[in-house]
Protein backbone atom coordinates (compact mmCIF):
# COMPACT_ATOMS: atom_id res chain seq x y z
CA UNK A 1 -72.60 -143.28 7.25
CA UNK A 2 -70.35 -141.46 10.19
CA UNK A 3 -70.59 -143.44 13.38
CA UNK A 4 -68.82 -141.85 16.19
CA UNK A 5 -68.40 -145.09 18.95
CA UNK A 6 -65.87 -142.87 21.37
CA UNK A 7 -68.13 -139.63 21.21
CA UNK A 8 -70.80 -141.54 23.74
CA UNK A 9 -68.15 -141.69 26.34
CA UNK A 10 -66.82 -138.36 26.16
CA UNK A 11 -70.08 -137.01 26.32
CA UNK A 12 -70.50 -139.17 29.55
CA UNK A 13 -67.20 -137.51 30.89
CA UNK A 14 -67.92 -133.66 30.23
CA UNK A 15 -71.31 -134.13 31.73
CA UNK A 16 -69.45 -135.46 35.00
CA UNK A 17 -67.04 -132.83 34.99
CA UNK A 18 -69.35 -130.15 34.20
CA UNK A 19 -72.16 -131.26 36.15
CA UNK A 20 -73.81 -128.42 38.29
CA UNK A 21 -72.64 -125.82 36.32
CA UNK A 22 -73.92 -123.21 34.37
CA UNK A 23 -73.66 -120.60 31.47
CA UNK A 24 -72.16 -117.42 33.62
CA UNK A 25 -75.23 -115.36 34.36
CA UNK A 26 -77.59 -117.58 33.18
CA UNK A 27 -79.68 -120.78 34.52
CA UNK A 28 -78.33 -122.66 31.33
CA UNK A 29 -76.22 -125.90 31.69
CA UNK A 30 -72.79 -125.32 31.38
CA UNK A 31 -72.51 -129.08 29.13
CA UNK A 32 -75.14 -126.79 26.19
CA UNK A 33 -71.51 -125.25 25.58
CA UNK A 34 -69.30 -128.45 25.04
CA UNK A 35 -72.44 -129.95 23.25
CA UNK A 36 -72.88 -126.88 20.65
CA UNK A 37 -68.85 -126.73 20.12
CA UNK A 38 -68.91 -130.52 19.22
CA UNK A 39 -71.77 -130.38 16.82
CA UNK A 40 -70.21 -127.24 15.09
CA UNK A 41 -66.88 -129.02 14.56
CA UNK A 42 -68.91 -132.17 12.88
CA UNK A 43 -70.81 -129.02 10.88
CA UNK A 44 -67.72 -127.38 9.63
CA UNK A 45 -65.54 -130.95 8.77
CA UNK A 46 -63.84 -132.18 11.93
CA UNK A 47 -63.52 -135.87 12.51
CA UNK A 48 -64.29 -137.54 15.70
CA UNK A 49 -61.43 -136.99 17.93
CA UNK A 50 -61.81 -133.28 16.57
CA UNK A 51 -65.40 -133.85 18.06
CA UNK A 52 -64.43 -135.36 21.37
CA UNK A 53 -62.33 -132.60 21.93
CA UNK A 54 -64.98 -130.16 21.36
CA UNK A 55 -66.81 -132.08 23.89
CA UNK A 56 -64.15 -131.71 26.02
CA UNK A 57 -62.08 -128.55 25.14
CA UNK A 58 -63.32 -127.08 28.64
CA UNK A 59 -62.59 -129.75 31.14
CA UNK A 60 -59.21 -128.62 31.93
CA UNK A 61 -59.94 -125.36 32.25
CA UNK A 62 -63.25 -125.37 34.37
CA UNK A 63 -62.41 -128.95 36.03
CA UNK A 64 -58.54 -128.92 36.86
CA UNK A 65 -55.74 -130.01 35.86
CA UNK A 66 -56.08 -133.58 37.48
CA UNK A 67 -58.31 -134.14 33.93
CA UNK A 68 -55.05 -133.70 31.53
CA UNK A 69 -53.71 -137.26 32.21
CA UNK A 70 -57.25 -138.86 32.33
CA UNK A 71 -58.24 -137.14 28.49
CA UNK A 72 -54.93 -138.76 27.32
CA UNK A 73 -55.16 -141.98 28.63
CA UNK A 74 -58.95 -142.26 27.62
CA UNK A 75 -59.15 -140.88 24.57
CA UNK A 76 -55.36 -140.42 22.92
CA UNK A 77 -52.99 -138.10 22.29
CA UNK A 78 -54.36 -136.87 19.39
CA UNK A 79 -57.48 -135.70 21.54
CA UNK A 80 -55.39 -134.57 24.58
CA UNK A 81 -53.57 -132.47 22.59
CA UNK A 82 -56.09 -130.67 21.03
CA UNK A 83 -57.79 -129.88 24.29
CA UNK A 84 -54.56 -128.44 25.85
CA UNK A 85 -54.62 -126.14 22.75
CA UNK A 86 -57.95 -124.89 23.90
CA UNK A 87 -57.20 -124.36 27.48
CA UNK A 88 -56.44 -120.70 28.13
CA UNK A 89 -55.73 -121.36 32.07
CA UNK A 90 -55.87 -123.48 34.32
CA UNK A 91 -56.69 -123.36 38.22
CA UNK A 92 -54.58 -123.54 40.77
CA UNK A 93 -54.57 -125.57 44.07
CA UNK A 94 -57.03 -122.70 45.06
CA UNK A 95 -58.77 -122.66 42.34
CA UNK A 96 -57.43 -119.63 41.13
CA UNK A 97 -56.41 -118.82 37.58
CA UNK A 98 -54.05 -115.81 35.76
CA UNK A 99 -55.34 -112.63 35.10
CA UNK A 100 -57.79 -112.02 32.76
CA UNK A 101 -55.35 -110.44 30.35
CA UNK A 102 -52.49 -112.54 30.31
CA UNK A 103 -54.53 -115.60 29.85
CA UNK A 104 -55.66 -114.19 26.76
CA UNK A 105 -52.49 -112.72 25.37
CA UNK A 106 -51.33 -115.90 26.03
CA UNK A 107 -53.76 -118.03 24.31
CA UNK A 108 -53.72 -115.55 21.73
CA UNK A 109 -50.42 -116.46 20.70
CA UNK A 110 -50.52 -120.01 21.51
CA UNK A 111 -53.18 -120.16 18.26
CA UNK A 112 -50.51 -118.87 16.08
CA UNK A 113 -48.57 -121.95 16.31
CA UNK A 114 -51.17 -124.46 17.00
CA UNK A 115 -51.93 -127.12 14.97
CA UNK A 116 -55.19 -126.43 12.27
CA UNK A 117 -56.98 -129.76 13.82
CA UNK A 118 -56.98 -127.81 17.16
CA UNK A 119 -57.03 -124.25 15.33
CA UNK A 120 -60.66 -126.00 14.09
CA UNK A 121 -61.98 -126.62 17.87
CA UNK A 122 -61.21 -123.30 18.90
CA UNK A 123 -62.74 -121.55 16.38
CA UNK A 124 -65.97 -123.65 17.27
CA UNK A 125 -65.59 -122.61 20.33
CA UNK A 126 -65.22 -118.83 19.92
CA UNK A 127 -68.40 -119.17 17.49
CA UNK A 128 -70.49 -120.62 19.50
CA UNK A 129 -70.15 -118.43 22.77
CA UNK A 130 -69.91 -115.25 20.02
CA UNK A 131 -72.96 -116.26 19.29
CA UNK A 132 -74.70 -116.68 22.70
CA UNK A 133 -73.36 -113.32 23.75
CA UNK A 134 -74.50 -111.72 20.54
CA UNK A 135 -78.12 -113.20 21.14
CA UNK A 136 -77.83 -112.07 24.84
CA UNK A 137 -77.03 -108.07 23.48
CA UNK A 138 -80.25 -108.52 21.02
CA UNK A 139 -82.24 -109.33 24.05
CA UNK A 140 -80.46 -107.35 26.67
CA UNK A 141 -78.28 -105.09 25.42
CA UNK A 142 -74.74 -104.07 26.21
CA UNK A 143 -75.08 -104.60 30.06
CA UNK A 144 -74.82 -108.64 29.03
CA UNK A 145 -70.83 -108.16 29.73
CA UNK A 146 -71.25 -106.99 33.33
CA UNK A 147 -71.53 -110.91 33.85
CA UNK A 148 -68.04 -111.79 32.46
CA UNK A 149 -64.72 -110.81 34.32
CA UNK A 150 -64.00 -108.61 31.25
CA UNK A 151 -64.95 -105.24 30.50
CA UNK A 152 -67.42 -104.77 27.10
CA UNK A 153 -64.08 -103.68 25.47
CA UNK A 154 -61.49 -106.20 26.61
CA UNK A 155 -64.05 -109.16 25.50
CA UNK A 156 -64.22 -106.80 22.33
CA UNK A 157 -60.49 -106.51 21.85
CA UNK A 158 -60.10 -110.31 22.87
CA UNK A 159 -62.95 -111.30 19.92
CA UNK A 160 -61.26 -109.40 17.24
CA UNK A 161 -57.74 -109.96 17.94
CA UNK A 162 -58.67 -114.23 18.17
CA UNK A 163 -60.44 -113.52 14.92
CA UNK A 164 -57.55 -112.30 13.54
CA UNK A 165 -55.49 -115.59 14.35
CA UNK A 166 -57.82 -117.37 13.21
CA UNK A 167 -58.46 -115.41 9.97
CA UNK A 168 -54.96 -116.19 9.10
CA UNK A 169 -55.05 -119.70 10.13
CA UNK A 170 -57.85 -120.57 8.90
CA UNK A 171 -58.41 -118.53 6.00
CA UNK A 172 -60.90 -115.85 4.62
CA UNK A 173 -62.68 -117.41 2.59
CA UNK A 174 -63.56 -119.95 5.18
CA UNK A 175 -67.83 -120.33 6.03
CA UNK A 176 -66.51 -120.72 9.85
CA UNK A 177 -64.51 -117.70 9.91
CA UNK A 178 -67.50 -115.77 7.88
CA UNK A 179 -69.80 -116.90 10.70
CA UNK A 180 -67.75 -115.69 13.26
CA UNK A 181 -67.03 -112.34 12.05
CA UNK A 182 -71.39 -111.52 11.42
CA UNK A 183 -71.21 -112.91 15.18
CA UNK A 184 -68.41 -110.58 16.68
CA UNK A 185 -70.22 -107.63 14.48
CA UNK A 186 -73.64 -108.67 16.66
CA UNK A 187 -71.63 -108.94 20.17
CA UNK A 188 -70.57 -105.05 18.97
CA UNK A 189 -73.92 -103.36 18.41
């Protein structure tokens, strides 16, 4: 029997930090993200901090930087770290982040090096939003990636070239990585 006793109050913290928002271009709540990373990290083997941090893996980036000490002292290291792997930027006193581009190069290469426990959450997290815009081009076609800051092609090249890193990291023969590659071949149709 797994019983996850920390999971409750992370869940409790990504639904303050995320409350009010939504899926870009959609009426969905944003916390059906964190929620569908966390249960796909349980799916494919990760423990409970592994969980937490899918719960979590966005907080940073969407909430501010103000959350980094707060996700340490609340929930470990372990945890904290693992979410700073998955942050690919992080706003400014304005609220503003990097370009596009760069924060993607950047988190590109980050994933080289990270460790596989975090290597695990981002993969979860690339699968499950590969997934949701894959669904989105079945029912609306290609004009789905007007909503993101990214052209069709950039979110393309950003897809494969994360799948790549995580490929490697993770390796071929992995169920995970097999999902996400039918999923980035249904974002391309």
């Amino acid at each position: 029997m797994h019983r996850f006793p920390r999971l409750h109050e992370a869940l409790d913290y990504a639904a303050m930090v995320h409350n009010g928002q939504q899926r870009k271009g959609t009426s969905i709540p944003y916390l059906a993200h964190p929620l569908g990373v966390c249960a796909l990290v349980l799916e494919y083997g990760g423990d409970e901090d592994q969980a937490i941090a899918g719960l979590l893996h966005d907080v940073i980036e969407d909430g501010g930087d103000q959350h980094r000490a707060v996700i340490r002292s609340k929930f470990g290291d372990r945890v904290a770290d693992i979410v700073e792997a998955c942050t690919d930027g992080v706003p400014d006193q304005n609220g503003d982040k990097a370009p596009w581009r760069l924060r993607k190069e950047d988190h590109i290469r980050h994933l080289r090096e990270a460790p596989l426990d975090a290597v695990l959450v981002a993969a979860c997290d690339k699968l499950h939003n590969a997934r949701a815009i894959a669904g989105d081009v079945r029912m609306g076609g290609r004009l789905v990636f007007n909503r993101f800051k990214a052209s069709r092609e950039d979110a393309l090249w950003y897809y494969q070239a994360i799948f790549d890193v995580l490929q490697d990291r993770l390796g071929q023969g992995s169920p995970l990585i097999f999902e996400l590659r039918n999923a980035i071949e249904d974002m391309r149709r």
